[in-house]
Protein backbone atom coordinates (compact mmCIF):
# COMPACT_ATOMS: atom_id res chain seq x y z
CA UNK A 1 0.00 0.00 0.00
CA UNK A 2 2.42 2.56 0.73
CA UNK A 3 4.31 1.60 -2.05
CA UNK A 4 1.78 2.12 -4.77
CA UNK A 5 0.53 5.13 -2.86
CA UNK A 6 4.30 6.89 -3.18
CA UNK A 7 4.36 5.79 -6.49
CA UNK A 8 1.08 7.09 -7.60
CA UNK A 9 1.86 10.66 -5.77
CA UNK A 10 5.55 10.63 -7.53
CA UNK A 11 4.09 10.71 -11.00
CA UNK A 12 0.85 12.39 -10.08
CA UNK A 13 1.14 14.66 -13.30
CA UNK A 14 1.69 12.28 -15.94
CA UNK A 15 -1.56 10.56 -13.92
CA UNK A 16 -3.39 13.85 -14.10
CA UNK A 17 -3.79 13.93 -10.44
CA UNK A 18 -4.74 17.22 -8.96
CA UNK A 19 -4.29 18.41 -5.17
CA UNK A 20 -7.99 18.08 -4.63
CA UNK A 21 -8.17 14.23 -5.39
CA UNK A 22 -9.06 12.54 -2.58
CA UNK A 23 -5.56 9.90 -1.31
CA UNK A 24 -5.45 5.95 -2.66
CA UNK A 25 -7.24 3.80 -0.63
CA UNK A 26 -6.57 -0.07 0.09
CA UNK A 27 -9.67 -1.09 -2.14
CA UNK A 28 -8.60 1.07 -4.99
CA UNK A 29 -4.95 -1.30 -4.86
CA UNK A 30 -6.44 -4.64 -4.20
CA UNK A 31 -9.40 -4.19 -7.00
CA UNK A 32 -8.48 -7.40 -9.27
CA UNK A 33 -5.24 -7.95 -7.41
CA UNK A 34 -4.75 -11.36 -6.74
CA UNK A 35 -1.63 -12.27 -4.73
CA UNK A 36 -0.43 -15.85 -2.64
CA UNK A 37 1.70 -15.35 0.06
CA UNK A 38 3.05 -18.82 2.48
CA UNK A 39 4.15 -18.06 5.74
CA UNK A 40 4.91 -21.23 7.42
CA UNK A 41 5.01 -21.05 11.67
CA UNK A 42 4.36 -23.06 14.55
CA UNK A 43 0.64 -21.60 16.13
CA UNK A 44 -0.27 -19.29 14.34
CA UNK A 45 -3.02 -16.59 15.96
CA UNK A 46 -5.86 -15.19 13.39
CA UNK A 47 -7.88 -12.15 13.90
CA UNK A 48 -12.02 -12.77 13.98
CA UNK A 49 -14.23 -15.46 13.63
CA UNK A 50 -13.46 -16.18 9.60
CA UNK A 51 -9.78 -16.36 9.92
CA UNK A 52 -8.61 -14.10 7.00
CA UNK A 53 -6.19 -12.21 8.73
CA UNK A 54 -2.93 -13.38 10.64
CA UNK A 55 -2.68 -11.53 13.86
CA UNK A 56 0.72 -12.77 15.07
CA UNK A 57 2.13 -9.30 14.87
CA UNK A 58 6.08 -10.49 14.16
CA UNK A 59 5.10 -12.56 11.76
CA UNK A 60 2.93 -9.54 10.26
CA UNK A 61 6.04 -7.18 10.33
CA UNK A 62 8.34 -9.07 8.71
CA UNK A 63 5.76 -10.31 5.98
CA UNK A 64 5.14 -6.21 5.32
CA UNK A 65 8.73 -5.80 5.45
CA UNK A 66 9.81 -8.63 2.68
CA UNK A 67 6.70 -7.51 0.36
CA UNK A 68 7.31 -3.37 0.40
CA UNK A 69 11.27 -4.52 -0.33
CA UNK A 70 10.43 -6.62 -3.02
CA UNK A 71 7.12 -4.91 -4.84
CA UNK A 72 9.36 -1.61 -4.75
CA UNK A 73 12.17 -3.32 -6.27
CA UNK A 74 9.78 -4.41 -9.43
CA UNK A 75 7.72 -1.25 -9.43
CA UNK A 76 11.03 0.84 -9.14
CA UNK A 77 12.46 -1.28 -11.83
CA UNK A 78 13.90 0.69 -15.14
CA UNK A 79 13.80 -1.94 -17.66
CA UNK A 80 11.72 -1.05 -20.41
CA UNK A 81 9.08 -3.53 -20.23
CA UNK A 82 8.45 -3.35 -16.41
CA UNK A 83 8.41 0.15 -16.56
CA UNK A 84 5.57 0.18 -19.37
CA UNK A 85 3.35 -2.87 -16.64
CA UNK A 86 4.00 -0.50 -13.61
CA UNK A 87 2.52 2.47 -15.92
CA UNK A 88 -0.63 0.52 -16.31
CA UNK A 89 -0.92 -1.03 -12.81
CA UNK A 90 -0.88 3.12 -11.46
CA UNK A 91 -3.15 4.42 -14.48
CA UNK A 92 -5.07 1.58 -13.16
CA UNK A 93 -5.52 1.96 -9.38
CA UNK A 94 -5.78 5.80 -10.12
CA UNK A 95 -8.88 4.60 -12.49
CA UNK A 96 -10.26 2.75 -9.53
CA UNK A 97 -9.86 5.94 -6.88
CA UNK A 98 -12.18 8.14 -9.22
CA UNK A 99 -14.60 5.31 -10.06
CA UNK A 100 -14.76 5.06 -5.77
CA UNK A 101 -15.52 9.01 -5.78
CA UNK A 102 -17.84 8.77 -8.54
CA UNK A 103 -19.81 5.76 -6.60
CA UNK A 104 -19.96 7.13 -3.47
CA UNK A 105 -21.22 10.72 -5.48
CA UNK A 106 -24.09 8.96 -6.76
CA UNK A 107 -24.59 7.31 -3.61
CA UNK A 108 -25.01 10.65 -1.26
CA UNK A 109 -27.62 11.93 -3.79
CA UNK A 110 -29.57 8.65 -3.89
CA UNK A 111 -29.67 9.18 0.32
CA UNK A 112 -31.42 12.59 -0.33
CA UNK A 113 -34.25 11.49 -1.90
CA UNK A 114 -37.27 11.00 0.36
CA UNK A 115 -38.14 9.72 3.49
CA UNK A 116 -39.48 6.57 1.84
CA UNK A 117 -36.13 5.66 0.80
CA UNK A 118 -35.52 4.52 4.61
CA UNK A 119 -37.98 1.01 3.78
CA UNK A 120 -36.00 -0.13 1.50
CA UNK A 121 -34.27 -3.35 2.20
CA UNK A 122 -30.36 -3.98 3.94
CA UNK A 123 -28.08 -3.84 1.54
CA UNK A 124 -26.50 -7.50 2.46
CA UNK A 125 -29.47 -9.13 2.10
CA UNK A 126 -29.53 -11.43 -1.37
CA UNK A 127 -33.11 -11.88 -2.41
CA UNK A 128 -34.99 -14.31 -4.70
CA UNK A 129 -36.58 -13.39 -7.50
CA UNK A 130 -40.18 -14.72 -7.07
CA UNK A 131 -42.78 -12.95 -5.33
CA UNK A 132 -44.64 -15.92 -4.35
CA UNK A 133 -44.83 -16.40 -0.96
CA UNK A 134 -46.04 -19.52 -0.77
CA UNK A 135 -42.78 -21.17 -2.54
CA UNK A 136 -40.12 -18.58 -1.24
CA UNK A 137 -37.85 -19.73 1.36
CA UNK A 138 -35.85 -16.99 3.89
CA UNK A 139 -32.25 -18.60 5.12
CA UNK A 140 -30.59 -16.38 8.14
CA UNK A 141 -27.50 -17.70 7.83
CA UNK A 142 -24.52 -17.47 10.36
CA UNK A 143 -21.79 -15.53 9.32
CA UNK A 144 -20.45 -14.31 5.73
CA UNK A 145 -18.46 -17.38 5.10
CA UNK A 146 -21.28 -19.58 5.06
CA UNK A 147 -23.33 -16.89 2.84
CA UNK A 148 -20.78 -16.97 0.08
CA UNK A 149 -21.02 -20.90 -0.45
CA UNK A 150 -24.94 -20.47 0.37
CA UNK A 151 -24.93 -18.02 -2.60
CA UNK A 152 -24.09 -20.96 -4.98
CA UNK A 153 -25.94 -23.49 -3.24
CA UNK A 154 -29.24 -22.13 -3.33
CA UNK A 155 -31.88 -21.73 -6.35
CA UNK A 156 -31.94 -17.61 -6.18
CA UNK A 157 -35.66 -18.23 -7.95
CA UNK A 158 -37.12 -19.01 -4.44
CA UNK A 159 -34.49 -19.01 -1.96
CA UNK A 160 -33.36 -15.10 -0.26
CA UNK A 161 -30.30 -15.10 1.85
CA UNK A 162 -29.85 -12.65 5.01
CA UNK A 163 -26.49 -13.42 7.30
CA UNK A 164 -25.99 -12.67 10.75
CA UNK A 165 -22.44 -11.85 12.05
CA UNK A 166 -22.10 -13.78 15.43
CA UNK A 167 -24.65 -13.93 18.33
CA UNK A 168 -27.74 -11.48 17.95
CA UNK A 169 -29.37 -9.31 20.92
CA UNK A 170 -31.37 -11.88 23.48
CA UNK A 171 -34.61 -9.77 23.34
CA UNK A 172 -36.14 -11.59 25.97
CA UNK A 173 -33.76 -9.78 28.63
CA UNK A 174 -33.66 -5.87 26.22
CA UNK A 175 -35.71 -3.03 26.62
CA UNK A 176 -37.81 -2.10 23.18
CA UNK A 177 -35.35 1.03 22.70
CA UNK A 178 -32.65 -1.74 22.73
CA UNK A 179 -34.30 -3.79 20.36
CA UNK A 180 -35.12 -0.70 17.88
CA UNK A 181 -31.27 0.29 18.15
CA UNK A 182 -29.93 -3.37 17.26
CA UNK A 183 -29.03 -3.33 13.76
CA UNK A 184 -28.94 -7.36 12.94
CA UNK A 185 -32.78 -7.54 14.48
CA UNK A 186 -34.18 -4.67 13.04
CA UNK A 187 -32.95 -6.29 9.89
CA UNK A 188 -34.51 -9.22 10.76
CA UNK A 189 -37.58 -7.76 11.06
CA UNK A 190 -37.83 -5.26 8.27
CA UNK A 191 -36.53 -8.25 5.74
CA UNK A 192 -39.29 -10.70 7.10
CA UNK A 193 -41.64 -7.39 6.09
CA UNK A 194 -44.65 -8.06 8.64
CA UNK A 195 -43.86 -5.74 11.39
CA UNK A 196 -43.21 -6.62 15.40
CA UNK A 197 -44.99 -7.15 18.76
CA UNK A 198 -49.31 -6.38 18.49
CA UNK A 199 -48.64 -5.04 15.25
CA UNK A 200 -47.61 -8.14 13.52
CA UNK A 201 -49.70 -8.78 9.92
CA UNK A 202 -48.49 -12.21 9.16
CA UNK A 203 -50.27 -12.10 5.84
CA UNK A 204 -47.73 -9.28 4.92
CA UNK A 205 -44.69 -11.54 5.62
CA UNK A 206 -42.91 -11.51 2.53
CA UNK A 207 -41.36 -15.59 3.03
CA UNK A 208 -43.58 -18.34 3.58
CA UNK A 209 -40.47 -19.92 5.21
CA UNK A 210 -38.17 -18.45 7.22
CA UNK A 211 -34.85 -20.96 7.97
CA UNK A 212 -32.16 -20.44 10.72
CA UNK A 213 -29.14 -21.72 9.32
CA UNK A 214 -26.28 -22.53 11.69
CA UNK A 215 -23.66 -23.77 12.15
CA UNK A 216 -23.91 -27.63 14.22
CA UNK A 217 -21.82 -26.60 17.22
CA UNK A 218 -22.32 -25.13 20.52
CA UNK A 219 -22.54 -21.35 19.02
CA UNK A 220 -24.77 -22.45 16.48
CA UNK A 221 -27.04 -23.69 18.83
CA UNK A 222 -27.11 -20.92 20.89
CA UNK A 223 -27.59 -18.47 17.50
CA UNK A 224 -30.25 -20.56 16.71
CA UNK A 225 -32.05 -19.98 20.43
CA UNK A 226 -31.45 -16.28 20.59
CA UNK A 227 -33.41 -16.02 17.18
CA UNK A 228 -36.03 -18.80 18.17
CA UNK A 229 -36.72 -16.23 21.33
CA UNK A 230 -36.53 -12.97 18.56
CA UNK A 231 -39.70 -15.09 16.53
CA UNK A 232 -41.57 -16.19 19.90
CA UNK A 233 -41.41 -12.97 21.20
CA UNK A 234 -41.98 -10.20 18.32
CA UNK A 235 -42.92 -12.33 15.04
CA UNK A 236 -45.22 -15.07 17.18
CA UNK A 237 -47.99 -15.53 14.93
CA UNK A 238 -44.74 -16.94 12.35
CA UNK A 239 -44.31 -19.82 14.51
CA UNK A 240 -48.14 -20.72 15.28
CA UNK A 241 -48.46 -21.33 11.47
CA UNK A 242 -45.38 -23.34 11.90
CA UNK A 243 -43.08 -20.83 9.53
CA UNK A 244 -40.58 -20.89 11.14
CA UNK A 245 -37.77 -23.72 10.61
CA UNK A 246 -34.31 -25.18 11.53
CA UNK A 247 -31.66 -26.26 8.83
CA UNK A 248 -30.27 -29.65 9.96
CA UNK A 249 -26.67 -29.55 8.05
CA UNK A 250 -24.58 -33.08 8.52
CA UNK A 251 -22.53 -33.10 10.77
CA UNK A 252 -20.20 -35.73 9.24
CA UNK A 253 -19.20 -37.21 5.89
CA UNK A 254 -17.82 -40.77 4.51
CA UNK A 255 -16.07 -41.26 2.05
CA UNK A 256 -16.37 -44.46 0.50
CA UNK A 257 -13.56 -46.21 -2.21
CA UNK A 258 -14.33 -48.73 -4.60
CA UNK A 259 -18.10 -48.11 -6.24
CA UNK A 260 -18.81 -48.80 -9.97
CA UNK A 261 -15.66 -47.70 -12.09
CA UNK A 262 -13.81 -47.30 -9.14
CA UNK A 263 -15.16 -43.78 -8.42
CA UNK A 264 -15.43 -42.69 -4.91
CA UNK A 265 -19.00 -42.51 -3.02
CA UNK A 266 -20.24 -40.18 -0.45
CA UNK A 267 -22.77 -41.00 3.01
CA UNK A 268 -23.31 -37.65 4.81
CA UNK A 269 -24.92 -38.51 8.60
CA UNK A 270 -26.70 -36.27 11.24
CA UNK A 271 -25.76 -37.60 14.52
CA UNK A 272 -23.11 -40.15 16.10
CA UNK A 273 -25.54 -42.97 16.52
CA UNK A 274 -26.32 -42.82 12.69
CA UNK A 275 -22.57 -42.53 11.59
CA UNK A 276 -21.64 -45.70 13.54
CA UNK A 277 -24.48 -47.45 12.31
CA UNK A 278 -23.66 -46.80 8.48
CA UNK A 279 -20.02 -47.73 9.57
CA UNK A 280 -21.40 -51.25 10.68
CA UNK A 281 -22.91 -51.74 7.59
CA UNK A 282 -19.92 -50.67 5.41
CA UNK A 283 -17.85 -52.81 7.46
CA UNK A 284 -20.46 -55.72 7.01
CA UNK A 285 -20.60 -55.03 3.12
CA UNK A 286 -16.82 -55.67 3.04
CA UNK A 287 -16.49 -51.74 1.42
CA UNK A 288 -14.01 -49.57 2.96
CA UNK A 289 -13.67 -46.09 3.69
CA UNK A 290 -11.23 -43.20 4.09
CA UNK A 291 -10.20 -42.50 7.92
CA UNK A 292 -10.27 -40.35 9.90
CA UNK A 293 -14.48 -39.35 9.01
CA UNK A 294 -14.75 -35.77 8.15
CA UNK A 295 -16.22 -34.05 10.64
CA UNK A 296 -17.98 -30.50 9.54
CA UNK A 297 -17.44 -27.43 12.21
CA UNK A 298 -19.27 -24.95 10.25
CA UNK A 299 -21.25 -23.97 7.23
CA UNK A 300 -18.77 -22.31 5.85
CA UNK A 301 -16.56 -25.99 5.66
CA UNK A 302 -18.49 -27.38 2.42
CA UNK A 303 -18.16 -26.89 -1.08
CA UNK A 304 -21.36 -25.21 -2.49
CA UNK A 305 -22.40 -28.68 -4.17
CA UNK A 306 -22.44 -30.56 -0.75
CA UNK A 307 -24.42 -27.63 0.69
CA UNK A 308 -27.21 -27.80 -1.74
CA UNK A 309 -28.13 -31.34 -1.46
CA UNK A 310 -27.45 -32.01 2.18
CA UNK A 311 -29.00 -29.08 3.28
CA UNK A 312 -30.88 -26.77 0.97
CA UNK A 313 -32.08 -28.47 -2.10
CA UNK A 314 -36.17 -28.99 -1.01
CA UNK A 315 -35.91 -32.72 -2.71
CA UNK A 316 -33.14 -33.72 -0.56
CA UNK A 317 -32.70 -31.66 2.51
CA UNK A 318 -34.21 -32.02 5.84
CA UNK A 319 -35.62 -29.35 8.23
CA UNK A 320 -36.92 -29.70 11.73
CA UNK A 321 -40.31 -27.20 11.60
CA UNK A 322 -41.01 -25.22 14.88
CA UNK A 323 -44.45 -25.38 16.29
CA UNK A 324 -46.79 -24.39 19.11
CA UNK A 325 -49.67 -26.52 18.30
CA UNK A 326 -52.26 -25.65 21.09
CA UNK A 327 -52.37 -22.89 24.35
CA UNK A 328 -50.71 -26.16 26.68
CA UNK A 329 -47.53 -25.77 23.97
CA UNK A 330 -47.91 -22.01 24.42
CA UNK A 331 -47.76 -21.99 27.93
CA UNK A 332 -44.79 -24.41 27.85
CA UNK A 333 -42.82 -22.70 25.69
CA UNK A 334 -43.06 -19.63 27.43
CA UNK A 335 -41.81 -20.70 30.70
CA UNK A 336 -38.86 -22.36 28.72
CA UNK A 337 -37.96 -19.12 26.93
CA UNK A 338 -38.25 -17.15 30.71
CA UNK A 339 -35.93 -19.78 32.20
CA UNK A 340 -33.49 -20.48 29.64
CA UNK A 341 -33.43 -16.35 28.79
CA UNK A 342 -35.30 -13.84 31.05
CA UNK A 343 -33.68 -11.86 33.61
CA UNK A 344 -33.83 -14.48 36.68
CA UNK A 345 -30.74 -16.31 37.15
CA UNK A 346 -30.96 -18.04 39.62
CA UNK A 347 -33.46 -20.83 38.11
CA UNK A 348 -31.84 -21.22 35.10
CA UNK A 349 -28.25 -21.96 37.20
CA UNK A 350 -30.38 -24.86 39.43
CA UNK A 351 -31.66 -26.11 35.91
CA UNK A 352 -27.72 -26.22 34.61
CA UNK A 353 -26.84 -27.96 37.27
CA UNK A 354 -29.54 -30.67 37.93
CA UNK A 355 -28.60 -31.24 33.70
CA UNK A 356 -25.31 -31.79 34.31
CA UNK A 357 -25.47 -35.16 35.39
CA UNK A 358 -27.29 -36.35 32.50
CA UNK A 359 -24.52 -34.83 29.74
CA UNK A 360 -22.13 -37.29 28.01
CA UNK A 361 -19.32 -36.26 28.23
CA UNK A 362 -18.21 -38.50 24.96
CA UNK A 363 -20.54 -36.76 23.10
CA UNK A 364 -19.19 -33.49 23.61
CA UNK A 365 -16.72 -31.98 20.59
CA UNK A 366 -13.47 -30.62 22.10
């Protein structure tokens, strides 16, 4: 970065730069850029939940250090031909900056327009085409790694994608002015298009499915609560109709040698007791597999392909449908949802704890 940006202020007049362009930015250099770099060290720390970004911060210096060297050694260059590529990689990046400008321009006049303009839908959210509700399908997704696989796996006709980044607000403990200042559940809401609390119109709903799609781990779960209370509590008459679903991704995959032509078969399973019972029968059959299983973490861990037909193809997938049946299921649920999330600690510690006995341990992923 400040390579190119030295460069591009060095030769600012034969770029027809003037002092009132705004400075290069780290998008307008990495537009199109596509660059490998191996590092190779014992524990290695990342920064957030995706992983993208090596935060051991000697390792990080002396990476910077090697790449300014070494990109200012080519860029510097004076041989003839590298001198005419470095021309075009700053005429470029300085085409980039000014198609930023211009973008963000058009972007601030688009915001003055009317008050109306505040409906209009979040930006990350990637919607289907149809308008039926009756055959379109809402995934909330955890996290933008699983969105970008989810984005190939599903059929955009019917299926809209909205992600969630980590662990929403637990509305059951927030005030309402909390609520209204949370940004991922006022999403939620305004993308589901029916309103909240007494003033819910579930015939305006704009999904006639709405799927929480996590992750099959411990966060997961708990993602998957904190928006099961968000529905119970503000969108209830969603789940009464029974709109409101659960994904169930595999949690593991076999991979199984020798099938016709020699090609190599797949067996995805959904809990422990079925993966050692399709074991069994591989074992009986005499057909062996590839050790050790693959066991999926996250979402985000599977090719687009494996997503789509273990998970959100209609033909193939499965989904576990949330209900509240009668006012006995009603009743029940609520108390759940007050002990597991309301304010009162105390009860929910004393359920914890008479639980804890009953957990096996075995079963637990460390």
């Amino acid at each position: 970065m400040k390579v190119l940006r030295s460069l591009v202020e060095s030769n600012s007049r034969r770029l027809k730069m003037s002092a009132k362009d705004p400075r290069i930015e780290k998008d307008d250099v990495l537009a199109g850029l596509t660059a490998v770099v191996t590092v190779r060290l014992p524990e290695p720390q990342f920064e957030g939940q995706t992983k993208e970004i090596l935060g051991t911060s000697a390792v990080r210096g002396i990476v910077s250090g090697v790449v300014e060297r070494e990109l200012g050694a080519i860029l510097g260059s004076s041989k003839r031909d590298q001198k005419t590529e470095t021309s075009r990689l700053l005429e470029k990046v300085v085409a980039e900056m000014r198609a930023r400008v211009t973008a963000r321009m058009h972007k601030e006049i688009s915001r003055r327009k009317n008050a109306l303009e505040a409906s209009s839908l979040p930006a990350k959210l990637a919607d289907c085409r149809s308008e039926d509700v009756a055959e379109t399908e809402l995934f909330i997704v955890e996290g933008d790694s699983a969105l970008g696989t989810a984005k190939l796996a599903r059929s955009s006709e019917f299926q809209a994608l909205l992600p969630i980044r980590g662990k929403i607000l637990n509305v059951q403990k927030a005030s309402t002015a909390d609520i209204l200042k949370n940004k991922e559940v006022s999403e939620i809401i305004q993308v589901v298009g029916a309103g909240s609390g007494r003033t819910f119109d579930l015939p305006a709903a704009r999904y006639g499915k709405v799927i929480m799609m996590t992750d099959a781990d411990v966060d997961g779960a708990h993602i998957r609560t904190l928006l099961l209370t968000l529905f119970f509590r503000y969108m209830r008459p969603l789940v009464q109709e029974g709109r409101v679903y659960a994904a169930v991704p595999p949690l593991h995959r076999i991979e199984v040698s020798g099938g016709k032509g020699g090609k190599k078969r797949y067996i995805y399973t959904y809990s422990e007791d079925q993966l050692h019972a399709e074991l069994r029968k591989l074992e009986r059959a005499g057909k062996s597999y590839r050790e050790p299983i693959q066991r999926y973490k996250g979402l985000g861990e599977m090719d687009a392909h494996q997503l789509a037909e273990t998970t959100m193809d209609p033909s193939r997938r499965t989904l576990r449908r949330i209900r509240m049946e009668d006012e006995q299921a009603l009743m029940e649920a609520e108390a759940v949802f007050e002990l597991l999330m309301g304010n009162d600690v105390a009860p929910r510690r004393e359920f914890i704890v008479e639980g804890a006995a009953a957990v096996d341990r075995d079963r637990i992923d460390a």
